[in-house]
N, C-alpha and C. Protein backbone atom coordinates (compact mmCIF):
# COMPACT_ATOMS: atom_id res chain seq x y z
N UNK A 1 -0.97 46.69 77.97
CA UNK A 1 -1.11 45.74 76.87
C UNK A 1 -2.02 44.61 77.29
N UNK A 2 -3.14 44.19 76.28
CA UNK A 2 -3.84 42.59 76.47
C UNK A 2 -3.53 41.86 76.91
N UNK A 3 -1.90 41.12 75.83
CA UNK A 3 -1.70 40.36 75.69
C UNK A 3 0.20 40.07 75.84
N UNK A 4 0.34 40.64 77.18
CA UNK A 4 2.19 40.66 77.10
C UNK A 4 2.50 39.69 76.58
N UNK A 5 2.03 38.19 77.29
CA UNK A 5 3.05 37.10 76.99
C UNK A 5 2.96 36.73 75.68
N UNK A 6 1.68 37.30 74.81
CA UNK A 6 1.68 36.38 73.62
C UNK A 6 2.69 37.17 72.56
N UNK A 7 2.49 39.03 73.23
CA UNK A 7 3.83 39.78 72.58
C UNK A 7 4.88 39.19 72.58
N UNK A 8 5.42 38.98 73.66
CA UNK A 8 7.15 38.65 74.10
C UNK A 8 7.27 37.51 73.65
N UNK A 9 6.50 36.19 73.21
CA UNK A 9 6.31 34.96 72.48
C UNK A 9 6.78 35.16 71.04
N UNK A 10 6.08 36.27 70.85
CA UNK A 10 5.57 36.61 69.43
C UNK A 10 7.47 37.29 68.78
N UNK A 11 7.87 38.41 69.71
CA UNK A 11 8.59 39.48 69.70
C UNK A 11 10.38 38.51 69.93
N UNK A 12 10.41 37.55 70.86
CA UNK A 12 11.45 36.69 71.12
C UNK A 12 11.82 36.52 69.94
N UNK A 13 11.62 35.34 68.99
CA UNK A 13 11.95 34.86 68.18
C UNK A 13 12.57 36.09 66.95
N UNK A 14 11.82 37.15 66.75
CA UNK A 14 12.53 38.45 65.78
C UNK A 14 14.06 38.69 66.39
N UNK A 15 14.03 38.69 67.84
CA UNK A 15 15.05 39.38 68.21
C UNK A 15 16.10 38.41 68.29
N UNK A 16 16.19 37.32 68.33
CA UNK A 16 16.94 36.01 68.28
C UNK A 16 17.78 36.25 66.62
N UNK A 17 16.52 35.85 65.94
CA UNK A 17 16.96 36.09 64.21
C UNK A 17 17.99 37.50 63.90
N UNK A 18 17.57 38.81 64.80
CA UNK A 18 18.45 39.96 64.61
C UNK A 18 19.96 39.74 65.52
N UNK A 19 19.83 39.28 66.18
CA UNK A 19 20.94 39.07 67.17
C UNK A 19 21.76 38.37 65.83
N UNK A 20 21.12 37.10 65.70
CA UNK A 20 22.27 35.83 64.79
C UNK A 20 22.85 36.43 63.96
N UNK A 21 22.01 37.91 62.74
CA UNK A 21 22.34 38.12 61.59
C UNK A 21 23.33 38.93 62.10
N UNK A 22 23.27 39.84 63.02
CA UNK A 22 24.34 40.87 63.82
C UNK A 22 25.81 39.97 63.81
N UNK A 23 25.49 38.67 64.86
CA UNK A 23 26.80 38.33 65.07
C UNK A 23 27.45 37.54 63.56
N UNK A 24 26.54 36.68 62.90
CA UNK A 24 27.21 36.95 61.78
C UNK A 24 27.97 37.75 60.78
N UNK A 25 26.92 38.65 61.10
CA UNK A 25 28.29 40.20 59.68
C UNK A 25 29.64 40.24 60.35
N UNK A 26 29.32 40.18 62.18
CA UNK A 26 30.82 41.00 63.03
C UNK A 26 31.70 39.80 62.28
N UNK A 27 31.07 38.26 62.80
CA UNK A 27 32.20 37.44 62.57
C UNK A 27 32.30 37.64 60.86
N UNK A 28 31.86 37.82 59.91
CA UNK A 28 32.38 37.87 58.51
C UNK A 28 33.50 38.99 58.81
N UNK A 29 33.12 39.96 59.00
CA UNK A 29 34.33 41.66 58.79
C UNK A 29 35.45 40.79 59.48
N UNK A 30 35.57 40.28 60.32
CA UNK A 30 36.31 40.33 61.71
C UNK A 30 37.36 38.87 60.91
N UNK A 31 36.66 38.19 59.78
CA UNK A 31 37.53 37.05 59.69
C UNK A 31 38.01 37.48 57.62
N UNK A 32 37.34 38.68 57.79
CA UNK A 32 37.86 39.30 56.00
C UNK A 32 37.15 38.47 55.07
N UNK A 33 35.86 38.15 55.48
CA UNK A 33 35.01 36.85 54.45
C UNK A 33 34.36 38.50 53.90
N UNK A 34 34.25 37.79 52.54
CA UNK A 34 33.33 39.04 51.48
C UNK A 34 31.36 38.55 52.04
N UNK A 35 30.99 39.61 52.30
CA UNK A 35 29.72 39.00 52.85
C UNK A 35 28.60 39.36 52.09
N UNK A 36 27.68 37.78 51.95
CA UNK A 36 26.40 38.35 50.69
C UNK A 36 25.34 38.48 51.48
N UNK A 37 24.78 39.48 50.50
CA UNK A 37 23.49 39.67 51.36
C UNK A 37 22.30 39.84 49.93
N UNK A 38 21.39 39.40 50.21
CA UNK A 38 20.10 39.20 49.34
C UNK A 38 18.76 39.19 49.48
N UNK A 39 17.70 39.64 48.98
CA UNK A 39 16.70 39.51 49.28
C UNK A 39 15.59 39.27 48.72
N UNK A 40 14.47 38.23 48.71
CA UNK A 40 13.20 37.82 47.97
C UNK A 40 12.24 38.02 48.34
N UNK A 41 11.16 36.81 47.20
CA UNK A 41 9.78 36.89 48.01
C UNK A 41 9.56 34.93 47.69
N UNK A 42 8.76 34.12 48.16
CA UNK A 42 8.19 33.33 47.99
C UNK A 42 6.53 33.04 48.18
N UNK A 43 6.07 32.34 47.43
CA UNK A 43 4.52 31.59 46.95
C UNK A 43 5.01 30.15 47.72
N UNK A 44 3.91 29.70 48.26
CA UNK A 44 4.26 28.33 48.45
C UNK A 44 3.26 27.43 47.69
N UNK A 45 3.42 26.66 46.92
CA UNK A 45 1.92 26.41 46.26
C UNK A 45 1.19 25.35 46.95
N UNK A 46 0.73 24.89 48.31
CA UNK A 46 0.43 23.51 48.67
C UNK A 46 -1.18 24.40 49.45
N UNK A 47 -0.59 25.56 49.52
CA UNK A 47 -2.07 26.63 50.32
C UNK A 47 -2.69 26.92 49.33
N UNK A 48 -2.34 27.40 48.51
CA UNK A 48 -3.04 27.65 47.16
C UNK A 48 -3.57 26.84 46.31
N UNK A 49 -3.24 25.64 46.32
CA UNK A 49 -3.93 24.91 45.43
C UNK A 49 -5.63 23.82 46.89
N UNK A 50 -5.31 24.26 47.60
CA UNK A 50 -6.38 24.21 48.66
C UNK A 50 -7.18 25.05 49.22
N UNK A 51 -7.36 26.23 48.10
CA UNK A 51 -7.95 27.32 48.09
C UNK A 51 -7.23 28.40 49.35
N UNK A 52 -6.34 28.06 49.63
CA UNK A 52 -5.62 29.27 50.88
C UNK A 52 -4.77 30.11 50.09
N UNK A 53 -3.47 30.96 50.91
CA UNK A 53 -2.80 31.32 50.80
C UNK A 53 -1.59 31.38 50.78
N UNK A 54 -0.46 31.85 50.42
CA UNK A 54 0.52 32.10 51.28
C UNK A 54 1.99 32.93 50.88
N UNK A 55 2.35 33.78 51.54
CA UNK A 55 3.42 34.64 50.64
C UNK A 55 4.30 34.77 52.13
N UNK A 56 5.71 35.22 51.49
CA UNK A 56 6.65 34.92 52.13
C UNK A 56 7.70 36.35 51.47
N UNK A 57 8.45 37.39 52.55
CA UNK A 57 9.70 37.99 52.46
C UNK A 57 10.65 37.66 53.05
N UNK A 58 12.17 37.56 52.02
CA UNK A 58 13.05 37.17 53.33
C UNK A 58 14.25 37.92 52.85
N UNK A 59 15.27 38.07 54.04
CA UNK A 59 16.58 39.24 53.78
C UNK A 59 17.41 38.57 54.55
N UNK A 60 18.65 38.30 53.70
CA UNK A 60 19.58 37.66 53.95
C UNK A 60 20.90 38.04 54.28
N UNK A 61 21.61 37.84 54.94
CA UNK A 61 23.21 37.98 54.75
C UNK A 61 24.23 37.29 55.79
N UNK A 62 24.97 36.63 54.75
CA UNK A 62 26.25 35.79 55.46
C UNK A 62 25.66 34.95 55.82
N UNK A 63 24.65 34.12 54.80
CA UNK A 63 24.62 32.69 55.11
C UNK A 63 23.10 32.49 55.82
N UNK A 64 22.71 33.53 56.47
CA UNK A 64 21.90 33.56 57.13
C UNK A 64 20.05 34.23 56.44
N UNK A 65 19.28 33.78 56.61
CA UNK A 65 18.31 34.30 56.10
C UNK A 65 17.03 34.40 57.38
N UNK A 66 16.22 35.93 57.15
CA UNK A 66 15.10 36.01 58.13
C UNK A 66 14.49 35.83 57.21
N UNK A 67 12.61 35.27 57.49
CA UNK A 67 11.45 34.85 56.60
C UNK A 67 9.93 35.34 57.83
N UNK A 68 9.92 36.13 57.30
CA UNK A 68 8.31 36.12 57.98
C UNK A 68 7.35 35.93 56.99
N UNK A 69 6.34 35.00 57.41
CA UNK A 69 5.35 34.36 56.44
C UNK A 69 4.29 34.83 57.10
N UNK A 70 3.19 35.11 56.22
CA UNK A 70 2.06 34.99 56.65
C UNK A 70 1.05 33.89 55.85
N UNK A 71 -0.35 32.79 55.92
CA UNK A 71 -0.38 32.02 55.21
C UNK A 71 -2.15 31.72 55.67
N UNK A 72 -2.63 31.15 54.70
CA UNK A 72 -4.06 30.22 55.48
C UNK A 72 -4.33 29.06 54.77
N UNK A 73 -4.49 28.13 55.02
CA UNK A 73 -4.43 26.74 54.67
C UNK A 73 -5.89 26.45 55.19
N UNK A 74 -6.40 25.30 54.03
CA UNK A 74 -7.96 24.58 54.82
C UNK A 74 -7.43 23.32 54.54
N UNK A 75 -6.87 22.31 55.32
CA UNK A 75 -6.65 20.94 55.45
C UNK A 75 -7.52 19.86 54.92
N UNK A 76 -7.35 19.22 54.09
CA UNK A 76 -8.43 18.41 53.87
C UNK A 76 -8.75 17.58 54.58
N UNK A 77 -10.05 17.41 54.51
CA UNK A 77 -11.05 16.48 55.78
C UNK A 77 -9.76 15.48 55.91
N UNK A 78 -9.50 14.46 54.88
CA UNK A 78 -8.85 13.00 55.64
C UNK A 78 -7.44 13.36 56.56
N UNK A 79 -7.23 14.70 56.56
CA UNK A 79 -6.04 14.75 57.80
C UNK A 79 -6.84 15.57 58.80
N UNK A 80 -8.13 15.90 59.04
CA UNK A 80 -8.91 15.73 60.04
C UNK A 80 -9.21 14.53 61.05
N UNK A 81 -9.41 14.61 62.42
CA UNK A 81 -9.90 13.19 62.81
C UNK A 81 -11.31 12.97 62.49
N UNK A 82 -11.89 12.02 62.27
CA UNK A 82 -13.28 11.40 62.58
C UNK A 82 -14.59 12.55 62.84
N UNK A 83 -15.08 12.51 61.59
CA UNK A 83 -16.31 13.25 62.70
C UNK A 83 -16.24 14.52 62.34
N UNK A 84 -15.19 15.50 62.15
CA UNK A 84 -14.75 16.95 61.98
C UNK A 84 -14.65 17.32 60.95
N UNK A 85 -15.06 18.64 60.10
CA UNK A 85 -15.04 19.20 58.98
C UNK A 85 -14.48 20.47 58.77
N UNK A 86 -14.25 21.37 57.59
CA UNK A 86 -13.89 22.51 57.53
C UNK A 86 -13.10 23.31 58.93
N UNK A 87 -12.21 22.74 58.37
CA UNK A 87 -10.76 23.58 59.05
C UNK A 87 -9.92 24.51 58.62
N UNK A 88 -10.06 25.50 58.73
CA UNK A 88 -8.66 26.12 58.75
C UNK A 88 -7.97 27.06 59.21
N UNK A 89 -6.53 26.90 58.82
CA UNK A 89 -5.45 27.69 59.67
C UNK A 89 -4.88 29.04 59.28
N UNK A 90 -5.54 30.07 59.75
CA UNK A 90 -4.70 31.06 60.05
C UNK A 90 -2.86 31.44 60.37
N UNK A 91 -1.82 31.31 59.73
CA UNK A 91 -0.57 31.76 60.70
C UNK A 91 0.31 32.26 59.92
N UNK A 92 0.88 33.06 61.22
CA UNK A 92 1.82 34.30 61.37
C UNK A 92 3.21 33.60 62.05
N UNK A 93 4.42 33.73 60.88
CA UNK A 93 5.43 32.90 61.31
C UNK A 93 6.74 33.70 60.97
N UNK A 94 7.58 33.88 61.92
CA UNK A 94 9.09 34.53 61.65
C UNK A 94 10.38 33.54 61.74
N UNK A 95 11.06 32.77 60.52
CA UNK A 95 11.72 31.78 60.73
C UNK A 95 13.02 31.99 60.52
N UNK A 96 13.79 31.55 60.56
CA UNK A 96 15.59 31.83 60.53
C UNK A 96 15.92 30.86 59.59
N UNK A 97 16.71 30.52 58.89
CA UNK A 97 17.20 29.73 57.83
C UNK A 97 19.11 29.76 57.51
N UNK A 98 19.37 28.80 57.77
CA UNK A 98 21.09 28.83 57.75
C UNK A 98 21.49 28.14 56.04
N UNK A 99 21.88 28.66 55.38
CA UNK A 99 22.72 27.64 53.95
C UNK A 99 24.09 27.43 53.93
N UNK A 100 24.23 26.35 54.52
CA UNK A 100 25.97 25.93 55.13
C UNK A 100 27.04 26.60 53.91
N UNK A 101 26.51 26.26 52.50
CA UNK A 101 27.27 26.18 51.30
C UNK A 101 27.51 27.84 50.68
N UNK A 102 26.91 28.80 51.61
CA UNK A 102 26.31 30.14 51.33
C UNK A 102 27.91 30.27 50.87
N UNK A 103 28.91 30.64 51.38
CA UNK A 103 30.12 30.73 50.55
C UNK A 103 30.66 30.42 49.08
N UNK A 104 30.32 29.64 48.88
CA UNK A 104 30.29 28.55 47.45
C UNK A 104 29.26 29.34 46.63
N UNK A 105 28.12 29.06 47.18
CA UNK A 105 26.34 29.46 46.38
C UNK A 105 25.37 30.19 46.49
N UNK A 106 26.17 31.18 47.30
CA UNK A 106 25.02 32.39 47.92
C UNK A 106 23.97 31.86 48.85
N UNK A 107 22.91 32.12 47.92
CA UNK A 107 21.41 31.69 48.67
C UNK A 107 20.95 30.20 47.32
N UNK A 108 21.87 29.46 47.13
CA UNK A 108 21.09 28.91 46.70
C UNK A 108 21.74 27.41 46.71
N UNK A 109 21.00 25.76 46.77
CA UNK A 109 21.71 24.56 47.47
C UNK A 109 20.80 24.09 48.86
N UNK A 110 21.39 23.45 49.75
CA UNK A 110 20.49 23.63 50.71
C UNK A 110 20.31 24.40 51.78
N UNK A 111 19.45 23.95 52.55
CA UNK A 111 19.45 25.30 54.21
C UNK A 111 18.61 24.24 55.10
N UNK A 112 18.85 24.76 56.31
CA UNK A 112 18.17 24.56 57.54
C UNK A 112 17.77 25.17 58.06
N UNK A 113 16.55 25.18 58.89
CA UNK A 113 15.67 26.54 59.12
C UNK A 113 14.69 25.71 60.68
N UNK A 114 14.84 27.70 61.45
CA UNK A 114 13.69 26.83 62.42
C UNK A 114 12.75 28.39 62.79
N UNK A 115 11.93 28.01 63.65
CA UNK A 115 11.32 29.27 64.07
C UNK A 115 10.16 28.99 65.08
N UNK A 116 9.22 30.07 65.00
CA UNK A 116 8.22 30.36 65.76
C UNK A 116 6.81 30.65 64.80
N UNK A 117 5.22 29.96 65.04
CA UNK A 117 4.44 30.29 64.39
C UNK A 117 3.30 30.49 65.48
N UNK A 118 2.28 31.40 64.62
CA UNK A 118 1.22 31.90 65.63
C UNK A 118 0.33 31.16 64.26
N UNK A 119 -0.75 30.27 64.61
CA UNK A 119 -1.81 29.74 64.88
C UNK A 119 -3.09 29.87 64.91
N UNK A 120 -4.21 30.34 64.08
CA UNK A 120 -5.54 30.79 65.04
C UNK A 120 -6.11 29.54 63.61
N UNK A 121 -7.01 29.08 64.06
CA UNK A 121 -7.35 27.84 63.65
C UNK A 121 -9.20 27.89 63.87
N UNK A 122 -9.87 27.33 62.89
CA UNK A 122 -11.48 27.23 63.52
C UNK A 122 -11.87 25.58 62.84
N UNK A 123 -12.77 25.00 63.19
CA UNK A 123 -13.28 23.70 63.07
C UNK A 123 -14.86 23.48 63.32
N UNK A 124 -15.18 22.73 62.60
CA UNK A 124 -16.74 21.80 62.33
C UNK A 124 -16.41 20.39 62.61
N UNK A 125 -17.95 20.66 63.35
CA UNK A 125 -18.40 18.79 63.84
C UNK A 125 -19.26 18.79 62.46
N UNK A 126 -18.84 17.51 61.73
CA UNK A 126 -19.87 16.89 60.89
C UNK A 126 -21.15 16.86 61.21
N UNK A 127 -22.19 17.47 60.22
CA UNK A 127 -23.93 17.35 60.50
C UNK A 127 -24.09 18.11 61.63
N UNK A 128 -22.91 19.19 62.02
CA UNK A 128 -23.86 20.11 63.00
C UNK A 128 -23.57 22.07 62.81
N UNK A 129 -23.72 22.55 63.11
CA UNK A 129 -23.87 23.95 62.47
C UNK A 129 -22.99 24.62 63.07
N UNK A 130 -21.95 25.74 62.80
CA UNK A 130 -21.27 26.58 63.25
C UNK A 130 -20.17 26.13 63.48
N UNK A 131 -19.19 26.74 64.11
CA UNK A 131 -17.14 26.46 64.27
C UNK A 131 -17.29 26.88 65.68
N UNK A 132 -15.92 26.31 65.86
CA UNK A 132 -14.87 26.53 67.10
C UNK A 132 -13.79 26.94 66.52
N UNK A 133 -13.07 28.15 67.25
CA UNK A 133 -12.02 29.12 67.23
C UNK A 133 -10.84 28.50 68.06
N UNK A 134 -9.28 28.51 67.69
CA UNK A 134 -8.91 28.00 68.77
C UNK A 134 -7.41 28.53 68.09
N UNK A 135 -6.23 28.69 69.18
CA UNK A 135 -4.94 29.57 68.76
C UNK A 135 -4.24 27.80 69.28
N UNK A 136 -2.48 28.99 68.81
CA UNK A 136 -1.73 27.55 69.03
C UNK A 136 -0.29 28.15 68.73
N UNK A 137 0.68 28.52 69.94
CA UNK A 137 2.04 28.53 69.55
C UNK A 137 2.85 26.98 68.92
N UNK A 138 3.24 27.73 68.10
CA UNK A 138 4.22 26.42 67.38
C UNK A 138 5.62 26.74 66.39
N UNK A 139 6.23 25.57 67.65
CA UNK A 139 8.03 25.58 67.37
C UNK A 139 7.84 24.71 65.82
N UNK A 140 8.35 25.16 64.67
CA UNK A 140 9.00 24.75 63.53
C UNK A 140 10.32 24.55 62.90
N UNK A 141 10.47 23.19 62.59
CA UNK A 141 11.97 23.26 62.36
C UNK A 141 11.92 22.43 60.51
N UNK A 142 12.98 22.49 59.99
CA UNK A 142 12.91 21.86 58.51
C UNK A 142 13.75 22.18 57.75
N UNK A 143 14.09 21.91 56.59
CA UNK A 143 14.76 22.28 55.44
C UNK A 143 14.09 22.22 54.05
N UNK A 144 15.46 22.58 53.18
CA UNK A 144 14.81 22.27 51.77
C UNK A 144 16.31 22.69 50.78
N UNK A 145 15.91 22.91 49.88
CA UNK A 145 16.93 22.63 48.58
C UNK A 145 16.35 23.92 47.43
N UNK A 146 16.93 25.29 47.51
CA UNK A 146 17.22 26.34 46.20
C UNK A 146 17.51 25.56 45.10
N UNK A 147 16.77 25.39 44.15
CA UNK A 147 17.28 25.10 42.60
C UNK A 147 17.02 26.49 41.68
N UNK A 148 17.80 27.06 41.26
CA UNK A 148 17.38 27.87 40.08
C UNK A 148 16.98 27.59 38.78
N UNK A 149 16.27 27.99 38.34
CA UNK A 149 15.32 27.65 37.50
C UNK A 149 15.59 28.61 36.08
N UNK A 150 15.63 29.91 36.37
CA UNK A 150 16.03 30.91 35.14
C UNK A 150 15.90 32.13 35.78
N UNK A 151 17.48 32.72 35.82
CA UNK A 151 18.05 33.61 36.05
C UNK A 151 17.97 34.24 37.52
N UNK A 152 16.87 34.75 38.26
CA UNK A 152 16.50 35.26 39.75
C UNK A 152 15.17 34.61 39.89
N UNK A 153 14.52 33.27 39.36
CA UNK A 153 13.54 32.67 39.69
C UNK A 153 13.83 31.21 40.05
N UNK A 154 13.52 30.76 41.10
CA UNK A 154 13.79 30.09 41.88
C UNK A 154 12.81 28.70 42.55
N UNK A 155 13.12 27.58 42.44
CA UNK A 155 12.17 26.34 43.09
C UNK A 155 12.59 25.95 44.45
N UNK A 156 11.88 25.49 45.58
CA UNK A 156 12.73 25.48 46.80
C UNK A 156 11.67 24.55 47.23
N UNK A 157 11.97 23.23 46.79
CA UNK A 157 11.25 21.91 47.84
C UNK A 157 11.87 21.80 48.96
N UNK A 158 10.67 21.40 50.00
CA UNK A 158 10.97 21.82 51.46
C UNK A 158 9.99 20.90 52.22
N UNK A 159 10.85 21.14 53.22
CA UNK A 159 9.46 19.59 54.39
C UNK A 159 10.06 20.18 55.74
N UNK A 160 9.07 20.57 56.48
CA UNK A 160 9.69 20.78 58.00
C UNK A 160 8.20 19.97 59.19
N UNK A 161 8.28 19.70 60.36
CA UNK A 161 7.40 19.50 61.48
C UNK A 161 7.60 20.79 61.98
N UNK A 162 5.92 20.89 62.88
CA UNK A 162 5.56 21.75 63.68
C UNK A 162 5.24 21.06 64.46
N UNK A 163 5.52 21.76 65.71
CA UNK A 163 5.03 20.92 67.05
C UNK A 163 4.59 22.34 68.07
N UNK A 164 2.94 21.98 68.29
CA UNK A 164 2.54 22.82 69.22
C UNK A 164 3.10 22.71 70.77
N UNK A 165 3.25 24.21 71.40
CA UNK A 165 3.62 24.44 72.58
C UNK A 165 3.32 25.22 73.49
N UNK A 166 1.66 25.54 72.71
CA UNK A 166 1.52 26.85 73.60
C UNK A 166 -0.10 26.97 73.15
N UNK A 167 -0.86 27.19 73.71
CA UNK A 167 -2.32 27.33 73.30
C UNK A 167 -3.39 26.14 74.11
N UNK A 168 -4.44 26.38 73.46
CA UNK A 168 -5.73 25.60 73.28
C UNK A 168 -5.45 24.08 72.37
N UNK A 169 -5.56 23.00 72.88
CA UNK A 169 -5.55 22.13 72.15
C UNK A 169 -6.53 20.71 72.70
N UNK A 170 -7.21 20.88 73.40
CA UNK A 170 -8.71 20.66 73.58
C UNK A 170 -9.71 21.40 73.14
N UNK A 171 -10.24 21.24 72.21
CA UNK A 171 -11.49 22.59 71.93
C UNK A 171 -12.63 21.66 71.67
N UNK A 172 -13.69 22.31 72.31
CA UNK A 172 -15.12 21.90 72.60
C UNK A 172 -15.84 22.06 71.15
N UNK A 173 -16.06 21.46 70.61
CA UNK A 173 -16.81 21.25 69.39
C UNK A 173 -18.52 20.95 69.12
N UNK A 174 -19.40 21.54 69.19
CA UNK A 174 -21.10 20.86 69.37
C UNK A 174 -20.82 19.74 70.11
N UNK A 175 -20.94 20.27 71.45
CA UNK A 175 -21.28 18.85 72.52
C UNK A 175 -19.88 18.01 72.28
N UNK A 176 -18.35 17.44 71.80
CA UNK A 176 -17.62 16.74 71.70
C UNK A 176 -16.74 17.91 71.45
N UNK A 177 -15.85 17.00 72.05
CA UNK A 177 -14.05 17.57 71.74
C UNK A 177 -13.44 17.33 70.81
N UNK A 178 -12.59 18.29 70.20
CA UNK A 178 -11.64 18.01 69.36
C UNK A 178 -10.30 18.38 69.90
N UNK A 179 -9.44 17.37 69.30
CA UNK A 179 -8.00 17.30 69.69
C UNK A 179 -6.96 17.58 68.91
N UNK A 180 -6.19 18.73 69.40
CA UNK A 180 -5.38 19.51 68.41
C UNK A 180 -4.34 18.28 68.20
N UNK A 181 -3.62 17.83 67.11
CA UNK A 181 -2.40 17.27 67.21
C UNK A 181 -1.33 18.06 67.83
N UNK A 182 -0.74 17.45 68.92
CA UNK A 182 1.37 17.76 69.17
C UNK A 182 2.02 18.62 67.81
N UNK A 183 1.84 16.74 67.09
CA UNK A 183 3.11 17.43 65.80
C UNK A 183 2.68 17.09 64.72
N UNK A 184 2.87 18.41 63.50
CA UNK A 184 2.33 18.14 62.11
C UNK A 184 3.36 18.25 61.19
N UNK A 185 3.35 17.38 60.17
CA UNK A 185 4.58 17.31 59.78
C UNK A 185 3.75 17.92 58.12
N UNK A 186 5.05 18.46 57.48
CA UNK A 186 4.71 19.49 55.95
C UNK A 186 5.28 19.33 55.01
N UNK A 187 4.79 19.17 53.65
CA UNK A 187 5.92 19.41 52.57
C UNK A 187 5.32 20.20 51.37
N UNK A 188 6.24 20.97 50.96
CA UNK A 188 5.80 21.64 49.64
C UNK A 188 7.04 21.80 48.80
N UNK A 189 6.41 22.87 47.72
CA UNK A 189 7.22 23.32 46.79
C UNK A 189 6.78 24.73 47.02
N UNK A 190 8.13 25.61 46.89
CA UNK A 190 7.75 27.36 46.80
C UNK A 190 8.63 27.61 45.43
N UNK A 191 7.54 28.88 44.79
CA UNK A 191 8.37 29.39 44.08
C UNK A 191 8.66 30.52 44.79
N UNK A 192 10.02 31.29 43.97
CA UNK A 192 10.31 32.51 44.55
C UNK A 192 11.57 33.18 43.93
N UNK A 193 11.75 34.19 44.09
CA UNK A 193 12.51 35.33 42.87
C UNK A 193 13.79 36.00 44.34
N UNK A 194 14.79 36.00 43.43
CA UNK A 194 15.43 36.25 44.36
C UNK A 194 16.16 37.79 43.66
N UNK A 195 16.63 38.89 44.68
CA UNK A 195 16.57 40.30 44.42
C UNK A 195 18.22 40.69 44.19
């Protein structure tokens, strides 16, 4: 393989999320809780209306939800630093999500959620020609709030930080550096249909 460590980086975090949902079902059977299980898709609209992307599957049960996203975002210049233009982010993210109230409300109320994202990112120096390429592991943590909307369609405002931990975060730009931020903090609205 290329790239073991960025596998086992990559591969950790799935197997974490399968472990949790495992020991969850045992402890539901094991304590006679009726256990739900469900599954969607989500849009997030904050990539999309910035000409990116972003779609989202997730499968749930007993409270617990997996989400792998895939997404591309172009940041607008003023959350660029000084000087730097046309950015954007590539990422590949597998997140875990807990809804305390899941007994009461299924999948829907609030949740807490954390995970792992992969990163590949490119950037412009103002007034000079061509990009820089540059990756970036990043720990994500956040929440948000299920409102239903009509019938299996669904609103889910949400705000989490990312904080890089792994990558390139000096990158050489035409003759000057650019400096990845630590921590980026997010908020949107997703829609999404639940199954």
């Amino acid at each position: 393989m290329r790239h073991p460590r960025r596998i086992l980086t990559l591969a950790l975090p799935a197997l974490l999320a399968a472990l949790a949902l495992a020991s969850s079902s045992a402890h539901a059977e094991e304590a006679d809780v009726e256990e739900v299980s469900a599954a969607g898709i989500e849009l997030d609209a904050a990539p999309y209306l910035m000409g990116g992307f972003h779609a989202s599957a997730w499968s749930g049960s007993s409270g617990w939800r997996v989400r792998p996203v895939v997404a591309r975002a172009y940041p607008p210049d003023f959350m660029l630093k000084d000087g730097f233009e046309a950015a954007r982010v590539d990422a590949l993210a597998l997140l875990v999500d807990w809804f305390p109230r899941w007994r009461e409300q299924g999948y829907r109320g609030f949740w807490v959620g954390a995970g792992f994202e992969y990163w590949r990112s490119i950037i412009s120096r103002v007034g000079y020609g061509g990009f820089s390429t540059y990756t970036n592991g990043v720990v994500t943590a956040g929440g948000g709030y299920v409102w239903p909307v009509w019938r299996s369609v669904y609103l889910n405002p949400w705000a989490a930080g990312h904080m890089v931990v792994s990558g390139t975060r000096r990158i050489p730009v035409a003759g000057t550096t650019y400096e990845q931020r630590v921590f980026t903090p997010e908020a949107s609205v997703k829609l999404g249909i639940s199954f």
